[in-house]
N, C-alpha and C. Protein backbone atom coordinates (compact mmCIF):
# COMPACT_ATOMS: atom_id res chain seq x y z
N UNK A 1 0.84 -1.17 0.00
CA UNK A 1 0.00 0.00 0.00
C UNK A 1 0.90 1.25 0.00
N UNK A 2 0.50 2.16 -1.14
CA UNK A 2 1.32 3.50 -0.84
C UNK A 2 0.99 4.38 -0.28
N UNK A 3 1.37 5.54 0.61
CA UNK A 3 1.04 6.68 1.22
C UNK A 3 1.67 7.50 0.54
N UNK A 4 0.79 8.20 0.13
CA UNK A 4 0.86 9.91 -0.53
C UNK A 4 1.22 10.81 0.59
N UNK A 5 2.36 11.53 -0.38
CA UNK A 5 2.48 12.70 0.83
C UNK A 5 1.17 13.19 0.76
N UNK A 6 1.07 14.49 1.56
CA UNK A 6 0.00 15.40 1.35
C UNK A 6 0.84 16.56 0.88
N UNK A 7 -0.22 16.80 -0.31
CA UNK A 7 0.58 18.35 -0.52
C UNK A 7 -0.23 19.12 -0.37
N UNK A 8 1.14 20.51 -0.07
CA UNK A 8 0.60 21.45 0.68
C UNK A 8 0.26 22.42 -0.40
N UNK A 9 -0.44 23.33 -0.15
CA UNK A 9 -0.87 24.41 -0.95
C UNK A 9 -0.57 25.50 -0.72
N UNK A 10 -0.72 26.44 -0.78
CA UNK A 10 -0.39 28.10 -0.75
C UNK A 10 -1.79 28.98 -1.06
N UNK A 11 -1.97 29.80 0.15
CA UNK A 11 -3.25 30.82 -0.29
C UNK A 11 -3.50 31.33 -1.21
N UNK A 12 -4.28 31.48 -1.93
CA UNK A 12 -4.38 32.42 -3.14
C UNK A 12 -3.90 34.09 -2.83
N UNK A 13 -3.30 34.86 -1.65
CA UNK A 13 -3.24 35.64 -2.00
C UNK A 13 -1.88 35.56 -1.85
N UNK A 14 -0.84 34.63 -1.46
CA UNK A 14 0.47 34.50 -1.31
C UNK A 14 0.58 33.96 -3.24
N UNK A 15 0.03 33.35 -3.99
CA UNK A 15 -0.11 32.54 -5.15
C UNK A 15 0.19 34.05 -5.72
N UNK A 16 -0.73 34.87 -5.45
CA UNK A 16 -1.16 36.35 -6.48
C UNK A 16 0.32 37.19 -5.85
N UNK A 17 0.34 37.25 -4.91
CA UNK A 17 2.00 38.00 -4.52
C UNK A 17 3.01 37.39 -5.04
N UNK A 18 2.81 36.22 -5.54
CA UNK A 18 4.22 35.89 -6.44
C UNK A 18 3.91 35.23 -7.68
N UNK A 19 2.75 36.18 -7.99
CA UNK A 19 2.97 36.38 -9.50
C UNK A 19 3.16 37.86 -9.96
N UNK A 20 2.79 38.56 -8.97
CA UNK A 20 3.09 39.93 -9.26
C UNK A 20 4.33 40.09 -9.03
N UNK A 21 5.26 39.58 -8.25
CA UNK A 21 6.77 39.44 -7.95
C UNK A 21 7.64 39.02 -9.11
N UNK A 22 7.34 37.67 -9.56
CA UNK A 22 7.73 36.99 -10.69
C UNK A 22 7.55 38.17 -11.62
N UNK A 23 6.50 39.05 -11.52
CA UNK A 23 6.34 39.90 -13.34
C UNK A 23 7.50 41.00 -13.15
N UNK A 24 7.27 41.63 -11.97
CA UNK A 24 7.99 42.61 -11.53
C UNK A 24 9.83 42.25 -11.26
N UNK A 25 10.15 40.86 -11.43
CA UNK A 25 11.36 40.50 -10.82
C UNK A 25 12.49 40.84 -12.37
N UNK A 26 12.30 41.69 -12.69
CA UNK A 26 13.47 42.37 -13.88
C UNK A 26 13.27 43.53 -13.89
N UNK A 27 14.27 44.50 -14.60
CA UNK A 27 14.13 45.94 -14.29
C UNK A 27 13.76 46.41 -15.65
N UNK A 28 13.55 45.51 -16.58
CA UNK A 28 12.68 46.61 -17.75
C UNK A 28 11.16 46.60 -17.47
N UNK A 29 10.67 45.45 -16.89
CA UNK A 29 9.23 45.54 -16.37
C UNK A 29 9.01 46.47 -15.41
N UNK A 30 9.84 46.90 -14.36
CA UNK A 30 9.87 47.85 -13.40
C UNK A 30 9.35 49.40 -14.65
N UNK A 31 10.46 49.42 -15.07
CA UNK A 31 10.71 50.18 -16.14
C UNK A 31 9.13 50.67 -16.82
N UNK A 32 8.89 49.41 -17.41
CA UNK A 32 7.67 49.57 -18.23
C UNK A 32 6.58 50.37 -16.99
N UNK A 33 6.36 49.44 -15.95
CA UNK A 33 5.25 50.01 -15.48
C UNK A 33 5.59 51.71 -14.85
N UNK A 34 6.76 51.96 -14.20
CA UNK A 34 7.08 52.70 -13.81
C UNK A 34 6.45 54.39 -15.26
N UNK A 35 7.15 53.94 -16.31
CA UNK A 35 6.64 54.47 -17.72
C UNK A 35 5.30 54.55 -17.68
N UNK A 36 4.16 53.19 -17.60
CA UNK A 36 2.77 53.50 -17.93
C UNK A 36 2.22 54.13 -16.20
N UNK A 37 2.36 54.27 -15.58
CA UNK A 37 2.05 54.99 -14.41
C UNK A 37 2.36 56.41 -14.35
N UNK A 38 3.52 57.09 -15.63
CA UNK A 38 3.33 58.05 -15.38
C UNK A 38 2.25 59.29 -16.21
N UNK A 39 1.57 58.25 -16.89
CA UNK A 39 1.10 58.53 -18.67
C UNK A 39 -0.95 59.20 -17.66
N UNK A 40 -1.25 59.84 -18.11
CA UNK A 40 -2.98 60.87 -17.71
C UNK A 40 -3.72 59.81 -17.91
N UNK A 41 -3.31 59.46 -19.43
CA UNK A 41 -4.23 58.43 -19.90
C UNK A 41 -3.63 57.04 -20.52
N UNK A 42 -3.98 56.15 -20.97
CA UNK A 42 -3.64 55.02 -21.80
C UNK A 42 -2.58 55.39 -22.66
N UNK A 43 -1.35 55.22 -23.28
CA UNK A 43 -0.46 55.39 -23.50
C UNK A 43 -0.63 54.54 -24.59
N UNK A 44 -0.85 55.57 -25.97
CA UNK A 44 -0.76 54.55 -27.38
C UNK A 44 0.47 55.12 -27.95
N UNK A 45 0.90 53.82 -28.52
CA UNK A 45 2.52 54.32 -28.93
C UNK A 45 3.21 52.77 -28.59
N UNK A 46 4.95 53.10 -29.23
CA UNK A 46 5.82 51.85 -28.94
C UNK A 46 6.72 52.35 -27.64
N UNK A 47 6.08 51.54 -26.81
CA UNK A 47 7.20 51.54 -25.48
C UNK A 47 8.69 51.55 -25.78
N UNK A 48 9.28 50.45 -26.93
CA UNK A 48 10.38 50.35 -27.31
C UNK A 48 11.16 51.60 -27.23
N UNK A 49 10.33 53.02 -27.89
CA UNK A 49 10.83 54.06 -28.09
C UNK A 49 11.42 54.72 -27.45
N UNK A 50 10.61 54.53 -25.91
CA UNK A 50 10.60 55.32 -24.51
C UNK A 50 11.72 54.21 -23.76
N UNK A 51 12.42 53.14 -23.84
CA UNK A 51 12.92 52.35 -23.18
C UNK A 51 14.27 51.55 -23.50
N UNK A 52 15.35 51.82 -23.16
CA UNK A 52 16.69 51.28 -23.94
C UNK A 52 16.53 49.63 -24.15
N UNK A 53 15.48 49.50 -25.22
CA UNK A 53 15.31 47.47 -25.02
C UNK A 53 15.06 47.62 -26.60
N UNK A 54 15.04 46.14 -27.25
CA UNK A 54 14.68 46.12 -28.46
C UNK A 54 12.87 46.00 -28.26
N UNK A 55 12.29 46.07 -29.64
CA UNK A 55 11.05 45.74 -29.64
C UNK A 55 10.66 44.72 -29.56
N UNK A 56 11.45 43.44 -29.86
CA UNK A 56 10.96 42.07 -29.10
C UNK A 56 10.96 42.05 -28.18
N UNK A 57 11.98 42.31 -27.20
CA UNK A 57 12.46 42.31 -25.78
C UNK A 57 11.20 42.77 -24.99
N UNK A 58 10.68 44.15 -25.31
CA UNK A 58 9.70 44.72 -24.94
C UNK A 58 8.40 43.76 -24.89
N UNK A 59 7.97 43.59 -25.89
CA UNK A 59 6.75 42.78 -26.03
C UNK A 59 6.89 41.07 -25.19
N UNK A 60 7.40 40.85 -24.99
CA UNK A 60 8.07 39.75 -24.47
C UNK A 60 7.76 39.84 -22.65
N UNK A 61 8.62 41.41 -22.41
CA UNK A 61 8.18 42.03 -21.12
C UNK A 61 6.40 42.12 -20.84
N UNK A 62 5.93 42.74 -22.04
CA UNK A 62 4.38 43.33 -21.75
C UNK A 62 3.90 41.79 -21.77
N UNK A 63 4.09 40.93 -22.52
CA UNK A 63 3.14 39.50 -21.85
C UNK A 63 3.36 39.19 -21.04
N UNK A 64 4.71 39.27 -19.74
CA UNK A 64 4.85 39.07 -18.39
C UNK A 64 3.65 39.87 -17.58
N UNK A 65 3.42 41.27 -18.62
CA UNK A 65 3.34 42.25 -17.11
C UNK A 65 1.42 41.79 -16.83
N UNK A 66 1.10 41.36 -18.48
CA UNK A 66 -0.04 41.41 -18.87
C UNK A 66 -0.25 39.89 -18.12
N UNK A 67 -0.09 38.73 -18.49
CA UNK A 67 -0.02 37.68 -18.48
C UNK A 67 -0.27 37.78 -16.47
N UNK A 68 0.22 38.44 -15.72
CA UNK A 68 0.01 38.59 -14.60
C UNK A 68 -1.22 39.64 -13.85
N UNK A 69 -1.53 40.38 -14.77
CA UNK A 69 -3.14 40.91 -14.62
C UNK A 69 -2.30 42.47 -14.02
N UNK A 70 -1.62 42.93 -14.45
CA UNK A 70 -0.86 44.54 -14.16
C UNK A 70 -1.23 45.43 -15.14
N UNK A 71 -0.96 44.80 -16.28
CA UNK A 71 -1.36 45.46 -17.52
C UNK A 71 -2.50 45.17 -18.24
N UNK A 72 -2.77 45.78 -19.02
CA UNK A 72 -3.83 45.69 -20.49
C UNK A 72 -3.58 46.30 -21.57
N UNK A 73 -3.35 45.31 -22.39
CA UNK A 73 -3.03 46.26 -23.77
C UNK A 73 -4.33 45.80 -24.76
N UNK A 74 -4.55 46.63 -25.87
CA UNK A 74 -5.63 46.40 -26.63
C UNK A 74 -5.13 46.76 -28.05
N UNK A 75 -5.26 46.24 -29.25
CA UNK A 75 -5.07 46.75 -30.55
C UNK A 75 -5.54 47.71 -30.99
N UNK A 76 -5.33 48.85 -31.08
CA UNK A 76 -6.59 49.56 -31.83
C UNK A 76 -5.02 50.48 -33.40
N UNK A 77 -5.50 49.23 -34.55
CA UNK A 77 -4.41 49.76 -35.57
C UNK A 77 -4.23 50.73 -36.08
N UNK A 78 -2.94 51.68 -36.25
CA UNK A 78 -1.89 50.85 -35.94
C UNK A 78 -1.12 50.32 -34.75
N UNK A 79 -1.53 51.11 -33.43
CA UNK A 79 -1.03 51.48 -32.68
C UNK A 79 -1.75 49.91 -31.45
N UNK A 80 -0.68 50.28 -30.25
CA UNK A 80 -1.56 49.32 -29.40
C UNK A 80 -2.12 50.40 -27.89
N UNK A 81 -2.49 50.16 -27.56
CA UNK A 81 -2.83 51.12 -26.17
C UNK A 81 -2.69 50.14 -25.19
N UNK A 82 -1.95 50.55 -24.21
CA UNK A 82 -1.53 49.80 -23.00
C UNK A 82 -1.70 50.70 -21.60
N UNK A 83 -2.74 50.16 -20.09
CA UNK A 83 -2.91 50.61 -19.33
C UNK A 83 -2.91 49.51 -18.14
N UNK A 84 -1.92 50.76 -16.66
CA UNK A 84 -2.25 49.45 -16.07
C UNK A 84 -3.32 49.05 -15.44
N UNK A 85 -3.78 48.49 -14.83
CA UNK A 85 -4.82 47.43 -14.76
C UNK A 85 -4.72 48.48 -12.75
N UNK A 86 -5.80 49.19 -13.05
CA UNK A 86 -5.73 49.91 -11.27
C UNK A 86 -5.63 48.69 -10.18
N UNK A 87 -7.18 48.13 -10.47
CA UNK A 87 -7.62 47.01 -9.08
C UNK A 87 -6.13 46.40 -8.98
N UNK A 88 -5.90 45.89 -9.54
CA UNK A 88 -4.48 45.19 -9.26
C UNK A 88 -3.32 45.68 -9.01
N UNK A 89 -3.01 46.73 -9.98
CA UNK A 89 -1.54 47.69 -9.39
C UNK A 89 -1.77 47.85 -7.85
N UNK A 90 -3.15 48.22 -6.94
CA UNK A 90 -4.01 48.56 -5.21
C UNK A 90 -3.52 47.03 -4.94
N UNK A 91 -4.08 46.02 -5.86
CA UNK A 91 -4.16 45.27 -4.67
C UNK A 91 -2.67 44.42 -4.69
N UNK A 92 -1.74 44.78 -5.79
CA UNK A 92 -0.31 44.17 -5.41
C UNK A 92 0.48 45.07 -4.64
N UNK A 93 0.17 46.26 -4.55
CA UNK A 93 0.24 47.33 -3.50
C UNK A 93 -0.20 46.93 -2.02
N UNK A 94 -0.97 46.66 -1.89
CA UNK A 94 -1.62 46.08 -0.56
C UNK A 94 -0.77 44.82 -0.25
N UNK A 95 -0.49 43.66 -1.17
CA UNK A 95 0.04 42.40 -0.64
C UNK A 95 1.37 42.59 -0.49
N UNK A 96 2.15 43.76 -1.02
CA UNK A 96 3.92 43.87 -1.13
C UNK A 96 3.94 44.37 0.77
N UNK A 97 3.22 45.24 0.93
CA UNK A 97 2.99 46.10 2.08
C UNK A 97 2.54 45.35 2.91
N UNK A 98 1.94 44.18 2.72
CA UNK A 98 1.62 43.54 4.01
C UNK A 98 2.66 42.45 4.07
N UNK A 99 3.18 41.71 3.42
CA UNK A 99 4.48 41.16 3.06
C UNK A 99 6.17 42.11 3.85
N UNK A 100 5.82 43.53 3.81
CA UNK A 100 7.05 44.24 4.22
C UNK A 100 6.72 44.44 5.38
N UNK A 101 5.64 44.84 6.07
CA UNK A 101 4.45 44.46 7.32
C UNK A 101 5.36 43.80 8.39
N UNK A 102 5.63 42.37 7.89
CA UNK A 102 5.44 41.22 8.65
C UNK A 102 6.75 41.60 9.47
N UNK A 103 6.24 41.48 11.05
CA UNK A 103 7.29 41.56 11.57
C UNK A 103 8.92 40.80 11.77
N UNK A 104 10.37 40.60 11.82
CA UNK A 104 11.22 39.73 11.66
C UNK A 104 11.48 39.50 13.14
N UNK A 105 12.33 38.33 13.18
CA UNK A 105 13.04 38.12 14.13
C UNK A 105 13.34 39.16 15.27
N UNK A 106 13.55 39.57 16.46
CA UNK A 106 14.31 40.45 17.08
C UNK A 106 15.61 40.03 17.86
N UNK A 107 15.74 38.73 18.35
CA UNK A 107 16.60 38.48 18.25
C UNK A 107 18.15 38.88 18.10
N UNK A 108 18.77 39.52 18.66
CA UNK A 108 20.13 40.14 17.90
C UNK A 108 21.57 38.84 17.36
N UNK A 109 21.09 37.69 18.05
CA UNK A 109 21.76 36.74 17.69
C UNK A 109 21.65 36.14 16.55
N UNK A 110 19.95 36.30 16.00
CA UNK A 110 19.74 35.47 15.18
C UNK A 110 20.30 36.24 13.66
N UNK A 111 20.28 34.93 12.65
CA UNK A 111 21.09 35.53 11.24
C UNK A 111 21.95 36.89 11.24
N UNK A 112 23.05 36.50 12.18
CA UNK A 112 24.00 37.70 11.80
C UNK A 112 25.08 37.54 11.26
């Protein structure tokens, strides 16, 4: 007879904090969003332009940022329009902050 481990799972909002981590964990995605956060409105145009990366490189980035629910881009030809995604920019805002929150060790012995 075999025994299965049990596996363990992870909350969905620790799951969603490290996918927003994972998108955010390079500095042209920083980059990008840092760029569409500073834009009034939806920002139509090639990011490439605004960003020392090639245009693959870029697009490559925006399906990370997108692919993780930060962004939205939409076709409208020729151009694409890309915005970030509010509810989510708040609420990966909220989970980084409660994540930096968490109190550490006090300890002065410990990990030094």
């Amino acid at each position: 007879m075999l025994i299965m481990a049990e596996k363990k799972t992870y909350c969905i909002k620790t799951e969603t904090l490290a996918r927003f981590a994972k998108a955010l964990g390079h500095p042209a995605r920083i980059a990008i969003m840092k760029f569409l956060a500073k834009q009034k409105t939806c920002y139509f145009g090639d990011i490439h332009e605004e960003l020392p990366i090639a245009q693959a490189t870029v697009s490559q980035h925006l399906k990370e940022l997108k692919d993780a629910g930060l962004i939205q881009g939409e076709i409208e030809t020729p151009k694409v329009k890309y915005c970030i995604v509010r509810e989510n920019w708040e609420y990966a805002k909220e989970l980084f902050a409660e994540l930096f929150q968490t109190e550490i060790c006090k300890d002065k012995d410990c990990c030094q």
